[in-house]
C-alpha atoms as a PDB file:
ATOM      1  CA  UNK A   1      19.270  42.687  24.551  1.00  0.00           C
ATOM      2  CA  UNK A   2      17.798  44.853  22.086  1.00  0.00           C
ATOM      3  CA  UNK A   3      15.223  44.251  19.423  1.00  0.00           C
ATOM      4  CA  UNK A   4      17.747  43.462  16.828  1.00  0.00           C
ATOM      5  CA  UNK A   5      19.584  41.309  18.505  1.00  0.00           C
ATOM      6  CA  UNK A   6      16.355  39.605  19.578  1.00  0.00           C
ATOM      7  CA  UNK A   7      14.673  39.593  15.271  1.00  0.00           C
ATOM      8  CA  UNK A   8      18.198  37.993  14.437  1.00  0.00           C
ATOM      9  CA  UNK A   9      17.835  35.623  17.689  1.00  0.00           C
ATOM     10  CA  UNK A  10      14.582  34.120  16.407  1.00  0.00           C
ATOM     11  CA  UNK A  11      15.653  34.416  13.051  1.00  0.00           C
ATOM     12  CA  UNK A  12      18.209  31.967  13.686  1.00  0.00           C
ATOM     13  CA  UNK A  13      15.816  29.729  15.869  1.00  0.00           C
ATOM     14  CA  UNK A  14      13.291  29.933  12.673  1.00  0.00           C
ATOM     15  CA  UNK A  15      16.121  28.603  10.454  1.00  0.00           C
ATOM     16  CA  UNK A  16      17.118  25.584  12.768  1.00  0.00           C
ATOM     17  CA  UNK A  17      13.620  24.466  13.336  1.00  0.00           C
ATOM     18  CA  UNK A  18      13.178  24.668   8.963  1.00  0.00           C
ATOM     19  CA  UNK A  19      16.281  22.888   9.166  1.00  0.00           C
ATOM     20  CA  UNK A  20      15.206  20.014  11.425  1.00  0.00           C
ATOM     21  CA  UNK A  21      11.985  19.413  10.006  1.00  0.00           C
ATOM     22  CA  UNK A  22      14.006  19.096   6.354  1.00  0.00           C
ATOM     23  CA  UNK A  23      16.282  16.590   7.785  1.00  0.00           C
ATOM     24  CA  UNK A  24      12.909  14.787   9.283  1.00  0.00           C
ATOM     25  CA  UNK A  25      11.278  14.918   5.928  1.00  0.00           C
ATOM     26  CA  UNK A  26      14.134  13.366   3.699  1.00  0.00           C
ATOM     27  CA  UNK A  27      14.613  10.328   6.376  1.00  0.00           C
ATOM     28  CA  UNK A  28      10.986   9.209   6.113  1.00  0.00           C
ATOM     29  CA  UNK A  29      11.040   9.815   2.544  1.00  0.00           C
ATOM     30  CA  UNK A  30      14.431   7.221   2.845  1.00  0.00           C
ATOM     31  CA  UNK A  31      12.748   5.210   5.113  1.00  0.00           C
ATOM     32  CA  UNK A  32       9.367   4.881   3.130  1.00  0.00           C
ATOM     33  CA  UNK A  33      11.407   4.708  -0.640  1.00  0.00           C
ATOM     34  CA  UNK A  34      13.697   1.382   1.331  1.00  0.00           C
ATOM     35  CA  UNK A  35       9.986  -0.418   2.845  1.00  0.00           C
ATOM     36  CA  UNK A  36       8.326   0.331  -0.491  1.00  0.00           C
ATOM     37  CA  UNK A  37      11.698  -1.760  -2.166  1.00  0.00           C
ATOM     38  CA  UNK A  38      11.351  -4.608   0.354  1.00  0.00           C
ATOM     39  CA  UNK A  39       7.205  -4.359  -0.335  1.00  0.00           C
ATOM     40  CA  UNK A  40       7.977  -4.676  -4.160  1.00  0.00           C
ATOM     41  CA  UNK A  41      10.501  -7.954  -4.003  1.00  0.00           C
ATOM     42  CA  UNK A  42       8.032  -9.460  -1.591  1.00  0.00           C
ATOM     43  CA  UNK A  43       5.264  -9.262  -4.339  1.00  0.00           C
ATOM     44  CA  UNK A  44       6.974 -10.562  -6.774  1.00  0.00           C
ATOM     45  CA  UNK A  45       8.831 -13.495  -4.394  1.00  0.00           C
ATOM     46  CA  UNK A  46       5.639 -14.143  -3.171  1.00  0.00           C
ATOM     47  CA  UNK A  47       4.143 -14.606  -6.904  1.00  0.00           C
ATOM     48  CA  UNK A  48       7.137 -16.549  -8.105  1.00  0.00           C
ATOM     49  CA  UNK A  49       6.565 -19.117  -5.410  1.00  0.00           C
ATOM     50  CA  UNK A  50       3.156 -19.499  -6.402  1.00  0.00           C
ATOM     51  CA  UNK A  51       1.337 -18.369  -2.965  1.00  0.00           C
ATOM     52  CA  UNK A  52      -1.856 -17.388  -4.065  1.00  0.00           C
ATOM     53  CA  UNK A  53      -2.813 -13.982  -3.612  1.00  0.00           C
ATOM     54  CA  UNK A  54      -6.432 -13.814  -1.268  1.00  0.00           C
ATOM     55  CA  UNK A  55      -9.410 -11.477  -1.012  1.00  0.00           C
ATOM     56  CA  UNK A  56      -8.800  -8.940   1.599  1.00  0.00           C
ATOM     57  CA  UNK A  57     -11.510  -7.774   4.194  1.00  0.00           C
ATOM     58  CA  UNK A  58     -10.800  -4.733   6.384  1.00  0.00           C
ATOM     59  CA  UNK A  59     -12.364  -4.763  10.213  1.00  0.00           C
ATOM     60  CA  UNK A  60     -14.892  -2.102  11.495  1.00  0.00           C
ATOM     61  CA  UNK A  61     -13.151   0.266  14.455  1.00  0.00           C
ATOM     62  CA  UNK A  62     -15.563  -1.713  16.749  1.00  0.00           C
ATOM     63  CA  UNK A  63     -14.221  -4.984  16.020  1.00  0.00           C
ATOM     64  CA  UNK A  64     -17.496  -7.006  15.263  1.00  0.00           C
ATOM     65  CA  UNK A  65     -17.216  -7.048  11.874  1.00  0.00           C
ATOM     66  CA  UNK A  66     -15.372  -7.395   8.210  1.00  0.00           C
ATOM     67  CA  UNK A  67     -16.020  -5.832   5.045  1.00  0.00           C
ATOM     68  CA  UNK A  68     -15.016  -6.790   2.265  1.00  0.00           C
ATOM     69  CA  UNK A  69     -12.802  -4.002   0.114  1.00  0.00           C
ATOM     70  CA  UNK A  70     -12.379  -5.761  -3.517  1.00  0.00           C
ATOM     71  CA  UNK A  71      -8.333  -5.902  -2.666  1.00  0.00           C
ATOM     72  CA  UNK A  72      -6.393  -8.719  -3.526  1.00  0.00           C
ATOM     73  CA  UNK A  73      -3.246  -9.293  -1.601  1.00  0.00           C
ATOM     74  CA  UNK A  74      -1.346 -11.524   1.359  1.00  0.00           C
ATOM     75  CA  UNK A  75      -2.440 -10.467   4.842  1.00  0.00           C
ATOM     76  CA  UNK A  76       0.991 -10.478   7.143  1.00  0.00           C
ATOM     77  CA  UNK A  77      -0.279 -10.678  10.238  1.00  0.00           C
ATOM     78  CA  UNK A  78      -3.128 -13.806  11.907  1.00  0.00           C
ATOM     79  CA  UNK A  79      -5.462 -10.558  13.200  1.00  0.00           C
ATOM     80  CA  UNK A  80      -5.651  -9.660   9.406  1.00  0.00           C
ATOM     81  CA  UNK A  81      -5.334  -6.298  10.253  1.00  0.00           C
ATOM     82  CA  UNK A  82      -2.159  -5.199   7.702  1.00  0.00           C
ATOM     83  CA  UNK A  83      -1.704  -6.244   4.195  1.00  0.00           C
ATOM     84  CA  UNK A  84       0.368  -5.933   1.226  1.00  0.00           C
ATOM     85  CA  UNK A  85      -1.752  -6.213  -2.214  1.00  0.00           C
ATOM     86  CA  UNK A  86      -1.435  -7.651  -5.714  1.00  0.00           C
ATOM     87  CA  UNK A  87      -0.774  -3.893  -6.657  1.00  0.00           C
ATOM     88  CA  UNK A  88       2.154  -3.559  -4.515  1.00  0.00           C
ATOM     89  CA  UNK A  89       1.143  -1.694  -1.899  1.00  0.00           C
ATOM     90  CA  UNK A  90       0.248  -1.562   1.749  1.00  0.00           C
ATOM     91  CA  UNK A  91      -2.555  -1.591   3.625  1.00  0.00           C
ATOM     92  CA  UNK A  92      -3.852  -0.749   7.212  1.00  0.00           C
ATOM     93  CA  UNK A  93      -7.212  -2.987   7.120  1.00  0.00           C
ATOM     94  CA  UNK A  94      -9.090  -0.679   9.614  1.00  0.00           C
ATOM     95  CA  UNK A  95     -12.325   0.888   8.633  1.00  0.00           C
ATOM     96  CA  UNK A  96     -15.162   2.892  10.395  1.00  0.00           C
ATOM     97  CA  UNK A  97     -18.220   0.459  10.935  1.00  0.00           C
ATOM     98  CA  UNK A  98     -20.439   1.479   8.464  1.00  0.00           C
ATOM     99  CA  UNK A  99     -24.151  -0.322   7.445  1.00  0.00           C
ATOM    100  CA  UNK A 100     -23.556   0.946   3.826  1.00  0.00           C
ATOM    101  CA  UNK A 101     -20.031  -0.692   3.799  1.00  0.00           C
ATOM    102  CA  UNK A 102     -21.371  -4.029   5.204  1.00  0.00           C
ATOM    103  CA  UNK A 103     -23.581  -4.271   1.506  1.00  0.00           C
ATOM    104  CA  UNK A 104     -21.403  -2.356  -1.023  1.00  0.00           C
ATOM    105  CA  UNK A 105     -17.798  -2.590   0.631  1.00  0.00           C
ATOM    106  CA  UNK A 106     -15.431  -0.661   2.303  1.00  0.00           C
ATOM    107  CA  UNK A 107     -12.633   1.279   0.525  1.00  0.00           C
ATOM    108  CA  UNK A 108      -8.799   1.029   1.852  1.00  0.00           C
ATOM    109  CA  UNK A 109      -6.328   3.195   0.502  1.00  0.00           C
ATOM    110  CA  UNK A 110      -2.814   2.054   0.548  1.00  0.00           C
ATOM    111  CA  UNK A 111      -0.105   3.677   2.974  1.00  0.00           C
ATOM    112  CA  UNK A 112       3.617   4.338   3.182  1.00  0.00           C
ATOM    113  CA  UNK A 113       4.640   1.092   4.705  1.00  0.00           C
ATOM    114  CA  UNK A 114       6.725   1.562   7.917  1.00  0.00           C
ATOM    115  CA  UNK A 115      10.092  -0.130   8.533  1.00  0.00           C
ATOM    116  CA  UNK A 116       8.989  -1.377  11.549  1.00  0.00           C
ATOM    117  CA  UNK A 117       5.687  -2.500  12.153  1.00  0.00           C
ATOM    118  CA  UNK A 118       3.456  -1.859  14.766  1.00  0.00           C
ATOM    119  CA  UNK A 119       5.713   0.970  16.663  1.00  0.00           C
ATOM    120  CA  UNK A 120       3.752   3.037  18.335  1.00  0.00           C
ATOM    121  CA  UNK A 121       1.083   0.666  18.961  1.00  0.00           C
ATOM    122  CA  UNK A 122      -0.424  -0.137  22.223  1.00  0.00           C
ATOM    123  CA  UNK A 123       0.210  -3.740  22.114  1.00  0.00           C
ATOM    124  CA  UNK A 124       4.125  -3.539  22.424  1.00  0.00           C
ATOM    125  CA  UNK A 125       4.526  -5.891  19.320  1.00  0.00           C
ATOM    126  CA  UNK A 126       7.291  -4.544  17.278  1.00  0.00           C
ATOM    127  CA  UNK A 127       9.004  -6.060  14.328  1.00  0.00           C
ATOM    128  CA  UNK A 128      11.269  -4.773  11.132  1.00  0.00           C
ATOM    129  CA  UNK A 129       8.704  -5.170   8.442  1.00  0.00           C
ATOM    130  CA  UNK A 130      12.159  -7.097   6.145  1.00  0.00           C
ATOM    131  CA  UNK A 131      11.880  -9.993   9.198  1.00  0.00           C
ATOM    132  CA  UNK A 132       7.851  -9.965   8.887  1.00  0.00           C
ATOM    133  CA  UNK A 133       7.871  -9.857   5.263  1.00  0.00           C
ATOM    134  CA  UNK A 134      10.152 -12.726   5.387  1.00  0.00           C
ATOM    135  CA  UNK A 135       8.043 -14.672   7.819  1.00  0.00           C
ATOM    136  CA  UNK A 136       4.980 -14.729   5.447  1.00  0.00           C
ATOM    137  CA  UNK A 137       7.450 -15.434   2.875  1.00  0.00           C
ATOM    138  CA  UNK A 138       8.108 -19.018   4.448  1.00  0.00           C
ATOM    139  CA  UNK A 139       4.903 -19.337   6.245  1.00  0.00           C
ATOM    140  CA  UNK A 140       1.648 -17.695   4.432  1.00  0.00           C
ATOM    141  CA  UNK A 141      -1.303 -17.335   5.881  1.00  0.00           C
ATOM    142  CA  UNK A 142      -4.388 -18.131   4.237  1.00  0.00           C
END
Protein backbone atom coordinates (compact mmCIF):
# COMPACT_ATOMS: atom_id res chain seq x y z
CA UNK A 1 0.00 0.00 0.00
CA UNK A 2 1.64 3.17 -0.47
CA UNK A 3 1.63 6.33 1.55
CA UNK A 4 -1.18 7.81 -0.35
CA UNK A 5 -3.27 5.27 -0.29
CA UNK A 6 -2.54 4.95 3.43
CA UNK A 7 -3.11 9.48 4.16
CA UNK A 8 -6.49 8.86 2.20
CA UNK A 9 -7.06 5.49 4.36
CA UNK A 10 -6.96 7.41 7.65
CA UNK A 11 -8.41 10.26 6.15
CA UNK A 12 -11.46 8.40 5.67
CA UNK A 13 -11.22 6.69 9.20
CA UNK A 14 -10.80 10.49 10.63
CA UNK A 15 -14.07 11.42 8.86
CA UNK A 16 -16.18 8.38 10.20
CA UNK A 17 -15.02 8.72 13.71
CA UNK A 18 -16.10 12.97 13.32
CA UNK A 19 -19.05 11.48 11.95
CA UNK A 20 -19.98 9.16 14.83
CA UNK A 21 -19.23 11.37 17.53
CA UNK A 22 -21.76 14.08 15.60
CA UNK A 23 -24.44 11.57 15.49
CA UNK A 24 -23.57 10.87 19.45
CA UNK A 25 -23.73 14.53 20.19
CA UNK A 26 -27.20 15.42 18.53
CA UNK A 27 -28.93 12.20 20.34
CA UNK A 28 -27.98 13.36 23.84
CA UNK A 29 -28.73 16.78 22.93
CA UNK A 30 -32.44 14.95 21.83
CA UNK A 31 -32.37 12.98 24.68
CA UNK A 32 -31.51 15.81 27.27
CA UNK A 33 -33.98 18.66 25.22
CA UNK A 34 -37.13 15.48 25.66
CA UNK A 35 -36.07 14.88 29.88
CA UNK A 36 -35.73 18.64 30.28
CA UNK A 37 -39.70 18.76 28.62
CA UNK A 38 -40.90 15.97 30.94
CA UNK A 39 -38.75 17.95 33.98
CA UNK A 40 -40.69 21.21 33.01
CA UNK A 41 -44.53 19.66 32.98
CA UNK A 42 -43.59 17.89 36.18
CA UNK A 43 -42.90 21.34 37.86
CA UNK A 44 -45.64 22.83 36.93
CA UNK A 45 -48.11 19.48 37.54
CA UNK A 46 -46.52 19.21 40.63
CA UNK A 47 -47.35 23.06 41.56
CA UNK A 48 -50.85 22.88 40.17
CA UNK A 49 -51.65 20.06 42.53
CA UNK A 50 -50.48 21.97 45.32
CA UNK A 51 -47.49 19.54 46.57
CA UNK A 52 -45.41 21.75 48.36
CA UNK A 53 -42.10 22.27 47.16
CA UNK A 54 -39.27 21.24 50.26
CA UNK A 55 -35.79 22.37 51.26
CA UNK A 56 -33.26 20.23 49.64
CA UNK A 57 -30.05 18.88 51.46
CA UNK A 58 -27.31 17.20 49.41
CA UNK A 59 -25.23 14.11 51.21
CA UNK A 60 -21.39 14.21 51.81
CA UNK A 61 -19.46 11.37 49.44
CA UNK A 62 -18.97 9.60 52.85
CA UNK A 63 -22.48 9.24 53.63
CA UNK A 64 -22.59 10.57 57.32
CA UNK A 65 -23.91 13.63 56.64
CA UNK A 66 -26.38 16.41 54.87
CA UNK A 67 -25.87 19.86 54.00
CA UNK A 68 -28.08 21.95 53.38
CA UNK A 69 -27.79 23.80 49.67
CA UNK A 70 -30.61 26.72 49.86
CA UNK A 71 -32.56 24.64 46.86
CA UNK A 72 -36.07 24.30 46.88
CA UNK A 73 -37.53 21.43 45.00
CA UNK A 74 -39.28 17.66 45.24
CA UNK A 75 -36.71 14.95 45.98
CA UNK A 76 -37.76 11.74 43.59
CA UNK A 77 -36.21 9.22 45.16
CA UNK A 78 -36.59 7.95 49.51
CA UNK A 79 -32.39 8.09 49.61
CA UNK A 80 -32.86 11.85 48.69
CA UNK A 81 -30.12 11.60 46.56
CA UNK A 82 -31.79 13.21 43.03
CA UNK A 83 -34.02 16.13 42.79
CA UNK A 84 -35.86 18.31 40.55
CA UNK A 85 -36.12 22.12 41.90
CA UNK A 86 -38.58 25.01 42.01
CA UNK A 87 -36.31 26.40 39.12
CA UNK A 88 -36.87 23.56 36.91
CA UNK A 89 -34.00 21.79 36.97
CA UNK A 90 -32.21 18.70 38.12
CA UNK A 91 -30.12 17.81 40.62
CA UNK A 92 -27.58 15.03 41.66
CA UNK A 93 -27.59 15.74 45.63
CA UNK A 94 -23.96 14.44 46.10
CA UNK A 95 -21.37 16.65 47.59
CA UNK A 96 -17.72 16.27 48.90
CA UNK A 97 -17.83 16.25 52.84
CA UNK A 98 -16.69 19.44 53.64
CA UNK A 99 -16.48 21.19 57.51
CA UNK A 100 -17.02 24.62 55.77
CA UNK A 101 -20.16 23.24 53.95
CA UNK A 102 -21.60 21.71 57.19
CA UNK A 103 -21.86 25.79 58.56
CA UNK A 104 -22.36 27.84 55.34
CA UNK A 105 -23.88 25.14 52.86
CA UNK A 106 -23.06 23.21 50.07
CA UNK A 107 -23.62 24.37 46.45
CA UNK A 108 -25.39 21.90 43.76
CA UNK A 109 -25.45 22.80 40.32
CA UNK A 110 -28.17 21.45 38.22
CA UNK A 111 -27.52 18.66 35.46
CA UNK A 112 -28.89 17.44 32.15
CA UNK A 113 -31.45 15.09 33.48
CA UNK A 114 -31.11 11.54 32.01
CA UNK A 115 -33.99 9.60 30.44
CA UNK A 116 -33.38 6.89 32.48
CA UNK A 117 -32.31 7.14 35.85
CA UNK A 118 -29.76 5.52 37.60
CA UNK A 119 -28.10 3.59 34.40
CA UNK A 120 -24.90 3.04 34.96
CA UNK A 121 -25.13 2.83 38.57
CA UNK A 122 -23.88 0.11 40.71
CA UNK A 123 -27.06 -0.67 42.33
CA UNK A 124 -28.86 -2.14 39.16
CA UNK A 125 -31.95 0.18 39.80
CA UNK A 126 -33.04 1.48 36.52
CA UNK A 127 -36.11 3.41 35.64
CA UNK A 128 -37.37 5.93 32.63
CA UNK A 129 -37.23 9.15 34.52
CA UNK A 130 -41.33 9.85 32.60
CA UNK A 131 -42.42 6.54 34.98
CA UNK A 132 -40.38 8.09 38.10
CA UNK A 133 -41.52 11.48 37.51
CA UNK A 134 -44.92 10.11 37.43
CA UNK A 135 -44.52 8.13 40.60
CA UNK A 136 -43.75 11.27 42.72
CA UNK A 137 -46.46 12.77 40.82
CA UNK A 138 -49.08 10.42 42.65
CA UNK A 139 -47.04 9.68 45.63
CA UNK A 140 -44.65 12.69 46.98
CA UNK A 141 -42.33 12.32 49.30
CA UNK A 142 -41.88 14.66 51.99
Amino acid sequence: MSERERAARRQASAHAAEVHVDAQRKVREAEQRRAGELVARFVRDVTERGVAPVPLTARGYGGRHRYRTGLRGWYLKPDRSIAVGTDGEFYILSVPDSALARVRGARVAPTPPPLTVGEGARDGETLPLADLLRLRLDRPLD
